[in-house]
N, C-alpha and C. Protein backbone atom coordinates (compact mmCIF):
# COMPACT_ATOMS: atom_id res chain seq x y z
N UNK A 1 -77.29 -24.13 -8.01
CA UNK A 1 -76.44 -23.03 -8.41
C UNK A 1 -77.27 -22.03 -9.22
N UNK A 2 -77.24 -20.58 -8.95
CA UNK A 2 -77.94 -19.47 -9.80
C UNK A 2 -77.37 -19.63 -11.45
N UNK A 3 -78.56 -19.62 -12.05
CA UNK A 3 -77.67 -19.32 -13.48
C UNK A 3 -77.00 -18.17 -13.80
N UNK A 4 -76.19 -18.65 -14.73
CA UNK A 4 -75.58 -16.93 -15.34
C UNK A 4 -74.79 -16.88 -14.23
N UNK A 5 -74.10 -17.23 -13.40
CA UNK A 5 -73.47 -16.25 -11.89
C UNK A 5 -72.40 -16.16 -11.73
N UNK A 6 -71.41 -17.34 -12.00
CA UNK A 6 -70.36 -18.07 -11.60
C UNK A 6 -69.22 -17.20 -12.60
N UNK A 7 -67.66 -17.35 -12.42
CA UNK A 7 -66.79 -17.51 -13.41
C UNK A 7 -67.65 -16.82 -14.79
N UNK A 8 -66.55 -15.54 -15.26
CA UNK A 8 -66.66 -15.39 -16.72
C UNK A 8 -66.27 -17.07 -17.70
N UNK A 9 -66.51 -17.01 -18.52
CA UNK A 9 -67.07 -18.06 -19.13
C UNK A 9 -65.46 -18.06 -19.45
N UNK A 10 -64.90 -16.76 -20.04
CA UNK A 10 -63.14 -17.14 -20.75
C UNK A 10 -62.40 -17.36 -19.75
N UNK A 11 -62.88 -17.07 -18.16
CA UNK A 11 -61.85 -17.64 -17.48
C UNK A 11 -62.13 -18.83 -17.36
N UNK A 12 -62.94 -19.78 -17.48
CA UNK A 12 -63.48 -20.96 -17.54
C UNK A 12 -63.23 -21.53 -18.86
N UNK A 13 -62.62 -21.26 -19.92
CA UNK A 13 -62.02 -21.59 -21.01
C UNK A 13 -60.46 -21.91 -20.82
N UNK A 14 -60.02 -20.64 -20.36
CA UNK A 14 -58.32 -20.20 -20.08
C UNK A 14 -58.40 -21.34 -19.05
N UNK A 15 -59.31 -22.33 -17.85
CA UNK A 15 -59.16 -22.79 -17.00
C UNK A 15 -58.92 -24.46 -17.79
N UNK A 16 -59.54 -24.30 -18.76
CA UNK A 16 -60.04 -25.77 -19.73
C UNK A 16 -58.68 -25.68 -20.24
N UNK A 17 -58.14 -24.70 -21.30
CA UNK A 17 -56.88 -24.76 -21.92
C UNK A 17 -55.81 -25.11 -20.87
N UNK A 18 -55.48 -24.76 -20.07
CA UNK A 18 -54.62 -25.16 -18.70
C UNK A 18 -54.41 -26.48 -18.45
N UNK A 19 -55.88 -27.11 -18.62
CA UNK A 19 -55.99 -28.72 -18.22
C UNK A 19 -55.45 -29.30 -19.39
N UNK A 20 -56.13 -28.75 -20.40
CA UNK A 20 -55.60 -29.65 -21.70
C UNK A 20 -54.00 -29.43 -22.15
N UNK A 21 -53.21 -28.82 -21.47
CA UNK A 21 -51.59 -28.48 -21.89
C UNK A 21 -51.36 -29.23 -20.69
N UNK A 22 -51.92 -29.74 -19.30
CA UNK A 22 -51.32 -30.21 -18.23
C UNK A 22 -51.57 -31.99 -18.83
N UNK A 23 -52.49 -31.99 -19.16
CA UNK A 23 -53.12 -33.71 -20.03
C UNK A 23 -51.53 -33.72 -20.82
N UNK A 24 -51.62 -33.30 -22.11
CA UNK A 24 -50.72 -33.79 -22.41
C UNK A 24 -49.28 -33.60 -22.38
N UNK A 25 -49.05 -32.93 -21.41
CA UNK A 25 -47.71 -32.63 -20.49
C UNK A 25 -47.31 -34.00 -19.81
N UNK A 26 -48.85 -34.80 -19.19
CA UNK A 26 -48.49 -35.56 -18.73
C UNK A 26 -48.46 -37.48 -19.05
N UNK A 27 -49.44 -37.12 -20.68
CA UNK A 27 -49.15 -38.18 -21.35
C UNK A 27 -47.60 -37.71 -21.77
N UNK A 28 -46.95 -37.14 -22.32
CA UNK A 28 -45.58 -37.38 -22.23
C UNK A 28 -44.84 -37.51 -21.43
N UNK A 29 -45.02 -37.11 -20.42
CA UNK A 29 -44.15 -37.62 -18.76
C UNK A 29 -44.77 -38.91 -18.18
N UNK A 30 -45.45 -39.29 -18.57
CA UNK A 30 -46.20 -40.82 -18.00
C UNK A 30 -46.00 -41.76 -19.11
N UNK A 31 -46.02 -41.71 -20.32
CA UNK A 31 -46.50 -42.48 -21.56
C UNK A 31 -45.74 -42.03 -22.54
N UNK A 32 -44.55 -42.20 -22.46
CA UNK A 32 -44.04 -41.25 -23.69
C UNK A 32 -43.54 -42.19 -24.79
N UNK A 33 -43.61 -43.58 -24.66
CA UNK A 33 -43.76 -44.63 -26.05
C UNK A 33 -45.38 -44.81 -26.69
N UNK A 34 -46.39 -44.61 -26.09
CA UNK A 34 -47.53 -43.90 -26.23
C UNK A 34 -47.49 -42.81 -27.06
N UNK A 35 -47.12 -41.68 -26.64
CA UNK A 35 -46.89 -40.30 -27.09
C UNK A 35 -45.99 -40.20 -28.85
N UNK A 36 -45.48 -41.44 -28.59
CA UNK A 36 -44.60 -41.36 -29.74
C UNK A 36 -44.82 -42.43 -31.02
N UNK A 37 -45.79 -43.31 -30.53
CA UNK A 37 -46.11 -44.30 -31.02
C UNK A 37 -47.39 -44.41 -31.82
N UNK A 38 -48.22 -43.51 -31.43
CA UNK A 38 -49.63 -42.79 -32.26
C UNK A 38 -49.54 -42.11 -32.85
N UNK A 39 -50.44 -42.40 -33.43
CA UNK A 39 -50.27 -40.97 -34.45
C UNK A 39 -50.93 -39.84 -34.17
N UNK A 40 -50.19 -38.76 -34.34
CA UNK A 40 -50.56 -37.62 -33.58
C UNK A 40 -52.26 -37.08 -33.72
N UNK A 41 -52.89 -37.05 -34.92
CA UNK A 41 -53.62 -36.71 -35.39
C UNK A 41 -54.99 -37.68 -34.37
N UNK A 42 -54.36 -38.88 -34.09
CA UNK A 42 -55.18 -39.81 -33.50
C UNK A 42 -55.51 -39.37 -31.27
N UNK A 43 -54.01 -38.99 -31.20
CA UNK A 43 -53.90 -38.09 -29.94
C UNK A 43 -54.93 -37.13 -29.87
N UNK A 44 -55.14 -35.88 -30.88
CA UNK A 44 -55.67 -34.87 -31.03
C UNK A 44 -57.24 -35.45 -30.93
N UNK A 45 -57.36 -36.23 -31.83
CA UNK A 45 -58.72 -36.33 -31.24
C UNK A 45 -59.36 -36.27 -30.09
N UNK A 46 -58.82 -37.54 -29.62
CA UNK A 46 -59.24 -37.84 -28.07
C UNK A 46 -58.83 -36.71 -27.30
N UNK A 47 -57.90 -35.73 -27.59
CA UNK A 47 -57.99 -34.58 -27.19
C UNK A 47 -59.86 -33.68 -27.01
N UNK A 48 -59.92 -33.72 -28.15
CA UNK A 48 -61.05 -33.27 -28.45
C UNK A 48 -62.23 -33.65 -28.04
N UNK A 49 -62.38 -34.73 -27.72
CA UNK A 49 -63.09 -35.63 -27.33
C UNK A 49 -63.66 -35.55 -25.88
N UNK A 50 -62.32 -35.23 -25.04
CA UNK A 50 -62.34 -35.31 -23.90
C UNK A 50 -62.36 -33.77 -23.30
N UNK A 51 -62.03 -32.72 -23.98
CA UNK A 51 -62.38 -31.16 -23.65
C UNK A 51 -63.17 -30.49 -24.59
N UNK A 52 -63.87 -30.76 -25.53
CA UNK A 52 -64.59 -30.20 -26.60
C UNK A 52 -66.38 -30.19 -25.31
N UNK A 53 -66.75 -28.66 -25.60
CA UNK A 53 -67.73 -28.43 -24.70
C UNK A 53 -69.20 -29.23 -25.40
N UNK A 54 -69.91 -29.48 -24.41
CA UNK A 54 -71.22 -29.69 -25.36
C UNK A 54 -72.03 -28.95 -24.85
N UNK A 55 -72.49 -27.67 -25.65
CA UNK A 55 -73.60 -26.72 -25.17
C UNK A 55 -74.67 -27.58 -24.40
N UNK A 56 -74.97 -26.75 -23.32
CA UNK A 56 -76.37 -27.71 -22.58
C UNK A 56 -77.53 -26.84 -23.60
N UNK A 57 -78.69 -27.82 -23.82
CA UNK A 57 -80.16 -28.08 -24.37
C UNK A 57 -81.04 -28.35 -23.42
N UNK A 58 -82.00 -27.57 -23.23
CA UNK A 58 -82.84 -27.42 -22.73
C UNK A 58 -84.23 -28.39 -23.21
N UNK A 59 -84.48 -29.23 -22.56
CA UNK A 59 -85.14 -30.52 -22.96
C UNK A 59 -86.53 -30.29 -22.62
N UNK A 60 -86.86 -31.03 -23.08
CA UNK A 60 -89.32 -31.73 -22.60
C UNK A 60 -89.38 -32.54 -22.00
N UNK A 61 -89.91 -32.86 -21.36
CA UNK A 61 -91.14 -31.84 -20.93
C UNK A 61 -90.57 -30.86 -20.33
N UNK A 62 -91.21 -29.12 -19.94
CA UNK A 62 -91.21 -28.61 -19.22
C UNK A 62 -91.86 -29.12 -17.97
N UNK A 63 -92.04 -29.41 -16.84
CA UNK A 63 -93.04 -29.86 -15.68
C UNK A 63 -92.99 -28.87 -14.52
N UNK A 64 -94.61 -28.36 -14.33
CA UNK A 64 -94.78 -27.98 -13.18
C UNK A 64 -94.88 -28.35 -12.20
N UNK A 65 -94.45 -28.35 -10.61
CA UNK A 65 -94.59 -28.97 -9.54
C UNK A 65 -95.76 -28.52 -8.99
N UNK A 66 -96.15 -29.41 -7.70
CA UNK A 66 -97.26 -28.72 -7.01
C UNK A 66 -96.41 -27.93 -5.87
N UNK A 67 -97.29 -26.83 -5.93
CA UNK A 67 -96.86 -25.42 -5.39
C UNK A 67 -96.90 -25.85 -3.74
N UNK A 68 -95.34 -25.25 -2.84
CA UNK A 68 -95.09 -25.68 -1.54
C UNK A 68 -96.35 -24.22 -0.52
N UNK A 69 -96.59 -23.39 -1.42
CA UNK A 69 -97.25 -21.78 -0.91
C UNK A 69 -98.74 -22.16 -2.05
N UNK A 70 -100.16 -21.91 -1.52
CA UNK A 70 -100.12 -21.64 -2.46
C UNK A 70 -100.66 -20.57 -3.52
N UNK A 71 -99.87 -19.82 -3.71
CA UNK A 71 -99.85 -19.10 -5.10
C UNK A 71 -98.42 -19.06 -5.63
N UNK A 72 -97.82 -20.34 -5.00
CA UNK A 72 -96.22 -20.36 -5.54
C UNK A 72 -96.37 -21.61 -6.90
N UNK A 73 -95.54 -21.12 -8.11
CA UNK A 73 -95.38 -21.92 -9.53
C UNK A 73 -94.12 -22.09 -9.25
N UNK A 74 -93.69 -23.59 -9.39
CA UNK A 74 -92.29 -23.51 -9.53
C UNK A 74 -92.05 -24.84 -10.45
N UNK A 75 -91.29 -24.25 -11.19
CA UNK A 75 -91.00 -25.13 -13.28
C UNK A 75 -89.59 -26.16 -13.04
N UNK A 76 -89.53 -27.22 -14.03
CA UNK A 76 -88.59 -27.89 -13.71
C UNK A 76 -88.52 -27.75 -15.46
N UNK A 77 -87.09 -27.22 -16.05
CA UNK A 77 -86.87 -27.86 -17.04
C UNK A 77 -85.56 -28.93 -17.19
N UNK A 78 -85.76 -30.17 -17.78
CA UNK A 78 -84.60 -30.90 -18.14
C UNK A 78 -83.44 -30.33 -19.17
N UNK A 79 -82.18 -30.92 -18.27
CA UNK A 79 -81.19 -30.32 -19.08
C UNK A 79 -80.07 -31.17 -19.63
N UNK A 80 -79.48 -31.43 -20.79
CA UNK A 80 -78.65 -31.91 -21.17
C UNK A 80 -77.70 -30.90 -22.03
N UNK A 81 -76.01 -31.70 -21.15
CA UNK A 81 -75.08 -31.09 -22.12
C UNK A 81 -73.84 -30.30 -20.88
N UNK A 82 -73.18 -29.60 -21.27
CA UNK A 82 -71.98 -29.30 -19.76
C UNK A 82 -72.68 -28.33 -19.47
N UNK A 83 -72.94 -28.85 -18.08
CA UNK A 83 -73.62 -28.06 -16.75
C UNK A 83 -72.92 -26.96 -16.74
N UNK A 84 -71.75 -26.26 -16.99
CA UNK A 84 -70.68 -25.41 -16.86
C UNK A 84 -71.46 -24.51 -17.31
N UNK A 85 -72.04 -24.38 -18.31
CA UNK A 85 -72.41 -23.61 -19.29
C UNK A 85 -73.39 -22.88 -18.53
N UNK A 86 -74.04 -23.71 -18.06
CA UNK A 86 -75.39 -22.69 -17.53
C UNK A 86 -74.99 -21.40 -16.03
N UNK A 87 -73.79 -21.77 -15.58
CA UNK A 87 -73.54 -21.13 -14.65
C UNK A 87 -72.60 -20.04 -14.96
N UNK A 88 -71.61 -20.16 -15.89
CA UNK A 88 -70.72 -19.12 -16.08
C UNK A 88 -71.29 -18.01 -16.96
N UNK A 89 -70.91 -17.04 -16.97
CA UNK A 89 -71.44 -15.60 -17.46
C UNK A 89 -70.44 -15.35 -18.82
N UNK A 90 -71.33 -15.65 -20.10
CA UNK A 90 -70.49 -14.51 -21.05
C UNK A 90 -69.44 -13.37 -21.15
N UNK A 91 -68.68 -13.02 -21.97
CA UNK A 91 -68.34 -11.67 -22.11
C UNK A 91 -68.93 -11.07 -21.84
N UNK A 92 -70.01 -11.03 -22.69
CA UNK A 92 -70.63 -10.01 -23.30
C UNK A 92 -72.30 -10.27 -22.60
N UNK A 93 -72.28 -10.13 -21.61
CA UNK A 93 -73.80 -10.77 -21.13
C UNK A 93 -75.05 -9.71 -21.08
N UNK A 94 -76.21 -10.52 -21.29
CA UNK A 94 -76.95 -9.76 -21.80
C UNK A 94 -77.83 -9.06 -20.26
N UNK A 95 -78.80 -7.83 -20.52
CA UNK A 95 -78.87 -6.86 -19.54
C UNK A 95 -80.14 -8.01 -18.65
N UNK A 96 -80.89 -8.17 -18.92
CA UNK A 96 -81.57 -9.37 -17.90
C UNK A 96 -81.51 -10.64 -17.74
N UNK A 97 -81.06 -11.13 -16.84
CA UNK A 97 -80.54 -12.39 -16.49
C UNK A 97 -81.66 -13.45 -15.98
N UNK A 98 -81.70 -14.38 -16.61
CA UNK A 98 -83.20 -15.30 -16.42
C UNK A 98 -82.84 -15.68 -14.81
N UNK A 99 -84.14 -15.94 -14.39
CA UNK A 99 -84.13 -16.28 -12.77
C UNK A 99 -83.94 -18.24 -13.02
N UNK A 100 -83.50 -18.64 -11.91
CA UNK A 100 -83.80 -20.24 -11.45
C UNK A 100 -82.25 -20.39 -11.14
N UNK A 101 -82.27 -22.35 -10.64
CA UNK A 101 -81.20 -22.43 -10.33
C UNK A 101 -80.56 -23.87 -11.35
N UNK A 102 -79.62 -24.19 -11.39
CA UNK A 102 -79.38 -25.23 -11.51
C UNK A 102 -78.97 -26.38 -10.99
N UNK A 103 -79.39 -27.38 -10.98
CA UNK A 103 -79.29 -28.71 -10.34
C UNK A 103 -78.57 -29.35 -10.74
N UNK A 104 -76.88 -29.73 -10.73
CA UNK A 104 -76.40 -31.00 -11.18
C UNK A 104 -76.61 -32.44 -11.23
N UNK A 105 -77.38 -32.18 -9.79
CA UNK A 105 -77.64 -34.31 -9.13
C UNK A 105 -79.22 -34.50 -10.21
N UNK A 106 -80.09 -33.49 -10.36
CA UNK A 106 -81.23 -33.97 -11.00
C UNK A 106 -80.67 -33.67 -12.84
N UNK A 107 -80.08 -32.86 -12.49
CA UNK A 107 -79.76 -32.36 -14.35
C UNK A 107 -80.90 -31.44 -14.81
N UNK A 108 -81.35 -30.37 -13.46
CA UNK A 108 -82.83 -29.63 -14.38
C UNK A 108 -82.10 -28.17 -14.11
N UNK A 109 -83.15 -26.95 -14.30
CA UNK A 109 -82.82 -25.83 -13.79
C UNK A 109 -84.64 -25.66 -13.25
N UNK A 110 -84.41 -25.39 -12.04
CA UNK A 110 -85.73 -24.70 -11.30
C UNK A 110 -85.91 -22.98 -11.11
N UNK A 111 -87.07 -23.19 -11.62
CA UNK A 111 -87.37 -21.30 -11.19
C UNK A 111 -88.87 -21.47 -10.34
N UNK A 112 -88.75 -20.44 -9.62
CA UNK A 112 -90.08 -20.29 -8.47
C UNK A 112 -90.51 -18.98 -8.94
N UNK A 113 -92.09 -19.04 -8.37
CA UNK A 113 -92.18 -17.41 -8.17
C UNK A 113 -93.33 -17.53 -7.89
N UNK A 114 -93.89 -16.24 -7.43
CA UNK A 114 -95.22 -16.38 -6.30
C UNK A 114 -96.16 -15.44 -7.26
N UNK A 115 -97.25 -15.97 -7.99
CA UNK A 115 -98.44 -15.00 -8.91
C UNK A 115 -99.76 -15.20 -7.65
N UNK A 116 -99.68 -13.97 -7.24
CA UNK A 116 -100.99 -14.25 -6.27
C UNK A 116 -102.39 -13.98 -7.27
N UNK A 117 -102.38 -13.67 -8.17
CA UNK A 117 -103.63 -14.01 -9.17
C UNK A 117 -103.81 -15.15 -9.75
N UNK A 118 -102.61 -16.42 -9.57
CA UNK A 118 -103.02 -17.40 -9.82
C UNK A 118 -103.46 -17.75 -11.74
N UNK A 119 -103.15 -16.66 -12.12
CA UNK A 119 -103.31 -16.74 -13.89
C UNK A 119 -103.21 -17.70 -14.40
N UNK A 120 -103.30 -19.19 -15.10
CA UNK A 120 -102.43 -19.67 -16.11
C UNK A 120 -101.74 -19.06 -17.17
N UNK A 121 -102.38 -18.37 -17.80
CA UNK A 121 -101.90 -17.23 -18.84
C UNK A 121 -100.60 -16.77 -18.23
N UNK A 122 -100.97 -16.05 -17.12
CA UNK A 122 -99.90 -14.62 -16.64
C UNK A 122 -98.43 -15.85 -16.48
N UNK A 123 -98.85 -17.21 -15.88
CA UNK A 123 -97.55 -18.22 -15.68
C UNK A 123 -96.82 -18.56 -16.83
N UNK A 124 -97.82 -18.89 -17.86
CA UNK A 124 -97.02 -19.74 -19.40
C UNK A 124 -96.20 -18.58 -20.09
N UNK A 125 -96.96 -16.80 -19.83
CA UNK A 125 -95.86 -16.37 -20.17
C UNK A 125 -95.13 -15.97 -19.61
N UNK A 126 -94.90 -16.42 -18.62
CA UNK A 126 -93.53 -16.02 -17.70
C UNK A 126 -92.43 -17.13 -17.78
N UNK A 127 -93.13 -18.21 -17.88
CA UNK A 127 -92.66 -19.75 -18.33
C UNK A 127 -91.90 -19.21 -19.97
N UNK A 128 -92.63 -19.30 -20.69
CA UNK A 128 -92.12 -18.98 -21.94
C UNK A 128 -90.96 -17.97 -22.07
N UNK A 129 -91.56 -16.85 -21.12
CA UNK A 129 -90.02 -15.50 -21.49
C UNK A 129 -88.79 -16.19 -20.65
N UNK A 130 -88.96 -17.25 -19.37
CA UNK A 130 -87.54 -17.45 -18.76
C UNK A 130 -87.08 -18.21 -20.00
N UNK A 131 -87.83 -19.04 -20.43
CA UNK A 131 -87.23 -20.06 -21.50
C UNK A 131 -86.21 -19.13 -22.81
N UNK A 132 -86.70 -18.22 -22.96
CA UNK A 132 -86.65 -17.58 -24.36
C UNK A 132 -85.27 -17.05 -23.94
N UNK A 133 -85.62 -16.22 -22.36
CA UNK A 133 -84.09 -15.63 -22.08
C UNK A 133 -82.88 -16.89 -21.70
N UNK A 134 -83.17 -17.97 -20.84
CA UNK A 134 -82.23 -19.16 -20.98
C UNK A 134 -81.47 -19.07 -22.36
N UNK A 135 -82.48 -19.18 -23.24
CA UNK A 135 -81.93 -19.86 -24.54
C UNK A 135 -80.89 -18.47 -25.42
N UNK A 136 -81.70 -17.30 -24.64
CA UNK A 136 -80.82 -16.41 -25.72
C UNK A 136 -78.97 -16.55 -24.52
N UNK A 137 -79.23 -16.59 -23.45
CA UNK A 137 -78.43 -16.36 -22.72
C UNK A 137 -77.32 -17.67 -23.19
N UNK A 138 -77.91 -18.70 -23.51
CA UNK A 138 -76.68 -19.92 -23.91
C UNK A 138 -76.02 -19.70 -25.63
N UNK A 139 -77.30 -18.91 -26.44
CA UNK A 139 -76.77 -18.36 -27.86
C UNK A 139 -75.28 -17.75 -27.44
N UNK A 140 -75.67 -16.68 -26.68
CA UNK A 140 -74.47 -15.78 -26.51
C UNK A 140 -73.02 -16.79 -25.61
N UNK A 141 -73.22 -17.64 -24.58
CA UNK A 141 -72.17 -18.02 -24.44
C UNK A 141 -71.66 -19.33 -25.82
N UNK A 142 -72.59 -19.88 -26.44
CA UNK A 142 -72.41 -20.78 -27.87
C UNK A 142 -71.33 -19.57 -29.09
N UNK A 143 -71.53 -18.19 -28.80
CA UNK A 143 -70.63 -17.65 -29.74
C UNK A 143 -69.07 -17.41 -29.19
N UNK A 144 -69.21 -18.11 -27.95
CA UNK A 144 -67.72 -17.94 -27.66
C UNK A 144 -66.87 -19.40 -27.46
N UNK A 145 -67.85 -20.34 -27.39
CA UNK A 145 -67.43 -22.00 -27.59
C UNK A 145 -67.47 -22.37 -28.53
N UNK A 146 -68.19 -22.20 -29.67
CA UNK A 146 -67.66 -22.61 -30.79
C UNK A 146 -66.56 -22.20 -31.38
N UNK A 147 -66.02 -20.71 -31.43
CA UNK A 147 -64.79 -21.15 -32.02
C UNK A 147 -63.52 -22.18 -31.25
N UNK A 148 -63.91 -21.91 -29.64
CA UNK A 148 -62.76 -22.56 -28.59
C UNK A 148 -63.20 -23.72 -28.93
N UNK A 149 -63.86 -24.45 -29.61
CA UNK A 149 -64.25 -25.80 -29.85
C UNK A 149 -63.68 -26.19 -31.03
N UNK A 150 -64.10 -25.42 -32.44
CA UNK A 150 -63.12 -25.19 -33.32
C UNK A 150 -61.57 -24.70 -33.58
N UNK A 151 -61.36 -24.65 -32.67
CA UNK A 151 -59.19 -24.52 -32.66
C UNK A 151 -58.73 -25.84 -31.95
N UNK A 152 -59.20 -26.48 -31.58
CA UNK A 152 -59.06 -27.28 -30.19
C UNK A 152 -58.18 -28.45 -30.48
N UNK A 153 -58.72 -28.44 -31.93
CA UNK A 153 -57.84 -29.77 -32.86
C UNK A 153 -56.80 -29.13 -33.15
N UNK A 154 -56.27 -28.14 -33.87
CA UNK A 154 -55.67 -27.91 -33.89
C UNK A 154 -54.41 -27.42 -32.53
N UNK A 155 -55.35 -27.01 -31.65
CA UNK A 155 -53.91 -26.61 -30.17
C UNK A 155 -53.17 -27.70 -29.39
N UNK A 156 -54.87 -28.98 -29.93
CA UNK A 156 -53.72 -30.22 -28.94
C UNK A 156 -52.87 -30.46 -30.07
N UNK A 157 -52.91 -30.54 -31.57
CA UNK A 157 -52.15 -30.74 -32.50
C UNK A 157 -50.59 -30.44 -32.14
N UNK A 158 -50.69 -29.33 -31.85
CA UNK A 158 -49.66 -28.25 -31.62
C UNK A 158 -48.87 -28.42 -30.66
N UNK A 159 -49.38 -28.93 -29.61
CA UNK A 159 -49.07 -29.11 -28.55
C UNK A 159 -48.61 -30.73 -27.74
N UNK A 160 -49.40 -31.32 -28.93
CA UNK A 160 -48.71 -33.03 -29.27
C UNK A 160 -47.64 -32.82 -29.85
N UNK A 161 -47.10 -32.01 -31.01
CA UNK A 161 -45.84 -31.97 -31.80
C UNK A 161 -44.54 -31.76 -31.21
N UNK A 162 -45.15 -30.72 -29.89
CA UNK A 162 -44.20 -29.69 -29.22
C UNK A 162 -43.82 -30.65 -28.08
N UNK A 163 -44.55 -31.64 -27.75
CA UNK A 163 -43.94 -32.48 -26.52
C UNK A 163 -43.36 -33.79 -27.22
N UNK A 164 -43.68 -34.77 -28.16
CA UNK A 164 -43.13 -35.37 -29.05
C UNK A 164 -41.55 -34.96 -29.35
N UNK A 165 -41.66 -33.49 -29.83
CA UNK A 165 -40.17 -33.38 -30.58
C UNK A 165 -39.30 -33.59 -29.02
N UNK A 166 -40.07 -33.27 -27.64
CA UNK A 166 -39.57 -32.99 -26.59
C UNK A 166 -38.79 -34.61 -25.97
N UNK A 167 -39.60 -35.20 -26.41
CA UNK A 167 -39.55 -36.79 -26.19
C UNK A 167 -38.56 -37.42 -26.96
N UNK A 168 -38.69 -36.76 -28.24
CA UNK A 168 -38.03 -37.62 -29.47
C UNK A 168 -35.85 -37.32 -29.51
N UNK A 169 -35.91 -35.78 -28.69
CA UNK A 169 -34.48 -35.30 -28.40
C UNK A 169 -34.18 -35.82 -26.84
N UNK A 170 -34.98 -36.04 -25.95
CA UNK A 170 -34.52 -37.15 -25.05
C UNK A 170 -34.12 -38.21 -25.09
N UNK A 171 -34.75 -39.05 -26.46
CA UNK A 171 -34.18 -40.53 -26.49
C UNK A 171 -32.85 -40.24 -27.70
N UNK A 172 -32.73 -39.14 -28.40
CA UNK A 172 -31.27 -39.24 -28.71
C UNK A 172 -30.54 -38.73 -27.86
N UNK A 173 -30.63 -38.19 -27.16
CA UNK A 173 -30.09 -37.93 -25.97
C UNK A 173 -29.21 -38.73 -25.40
N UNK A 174 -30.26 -39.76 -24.99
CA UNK A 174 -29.75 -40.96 -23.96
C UNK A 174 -29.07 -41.68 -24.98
N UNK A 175 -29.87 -41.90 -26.19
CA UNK A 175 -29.26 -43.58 -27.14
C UNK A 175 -27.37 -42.79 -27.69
N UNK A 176 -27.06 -41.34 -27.52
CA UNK A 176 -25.80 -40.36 -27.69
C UNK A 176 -24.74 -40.96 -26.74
N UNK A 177 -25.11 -41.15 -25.29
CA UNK A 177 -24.47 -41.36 -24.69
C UNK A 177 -23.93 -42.84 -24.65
N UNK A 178 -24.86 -44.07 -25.13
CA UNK A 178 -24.56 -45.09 -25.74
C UNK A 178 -24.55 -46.03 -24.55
N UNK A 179 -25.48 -46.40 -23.30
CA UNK A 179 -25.91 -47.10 -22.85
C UNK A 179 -27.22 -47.31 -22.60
N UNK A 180 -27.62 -48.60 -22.31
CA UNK A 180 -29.17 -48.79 -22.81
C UNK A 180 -30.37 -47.80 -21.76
N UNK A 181 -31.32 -47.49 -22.00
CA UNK A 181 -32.34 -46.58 -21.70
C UNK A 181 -32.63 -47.79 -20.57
N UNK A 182 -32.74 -47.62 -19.04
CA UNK A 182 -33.40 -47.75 -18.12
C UNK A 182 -34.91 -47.04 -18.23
N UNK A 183 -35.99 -47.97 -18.10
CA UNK A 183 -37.41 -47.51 -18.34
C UNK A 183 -37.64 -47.31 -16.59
N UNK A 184 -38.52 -46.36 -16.50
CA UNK A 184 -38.99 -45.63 -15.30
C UNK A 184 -40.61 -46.77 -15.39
N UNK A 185 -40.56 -46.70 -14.13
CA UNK A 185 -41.94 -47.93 -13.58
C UNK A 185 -42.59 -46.75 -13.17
N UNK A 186 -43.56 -45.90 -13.34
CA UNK A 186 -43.76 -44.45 -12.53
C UNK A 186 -45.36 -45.25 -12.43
């Protein structure tokens, strides 16, 4: 996958928030003595847990391959952290966009390119500036995940309370009408 290319990054947020209101939409429609039986604060976590982004890091070694052309360099850096990241585009994205691609099955990002002078020099800094722009390019999407990382406790919070109270006026509901609650096998 090209870096930088894919999905603005907030529709890829707005896509995350979606999942996480459908999660626990459906721990209360699946689990709702669960839902009512934890403590909320303990819910929220594992909320968090389970949609809280982890910026990808750009790892060491860098490794060069042997060239398929040759005056072709082509770089492997290791990557850890949500692959998401490297493909979706900022708001606010910056005016040159680092070249390579990303690999999910290996976990690297590859860049090629053909120096018919063969430099080491002219490569390490070309090596060095993709690196520099990678890294500024994940700064800028890191200023829009950390705060969506920081509310996060709080929205499943919010959103545990709001299906709870939803749960909690169903079973007076039923226990109103004054025969015993048939449990659903779902």
């Amino acid at each position: 996958m090209p870096l930088f290319r894919d999905d603005t990054l907030k529709h890829w947020l707005e896509t995350l928030d979606e999942s996480l209101a459908e999660s626990i939409r459906r721990l209360a429609q699946f689990n709702e003595g669960d839902l009512l039986a934890r403590a909320p604060n303990d819910l929220a976590e594992e909320c968090v847990k389970a949609f809280a982004i982890e910026m990808p890091r750009l790892m060491t070694p860098i490794q060069v391959t042997s060239p398929a052309k040759p005056t072709e360099v082509t770089v492997r850096i290791p990557v850890e952290g949500e692959s998401a990241m490297l493909v979706c585009t900022p708001d606010r994205p910056l005016a040159h966009r680092p070249s390579g691609e990303y690999s999910d099955a290996g976990r690297h990002i590859t860049m090629t390119r053909d120096f018919p002078n063969m430099d080491p020099a002219e490569v390490r800094a070309w090596v060095d500036e993709q690196v520099a722009l990678i890294r500024k390019w994940l700064d800028r999407i890191a200023t829009q995940v950390g705060p969506w990382n920081e509310s996060l406790h709080a929205r499943a919070t919010e959103q545990i309370a709001t299906r709870r109270q939803e749960a909690e006026k169903r079973r007076e509901f039923v226990k109103g009408i004054g025969y015993p609650e048939a449990r659903d096998k779902r």
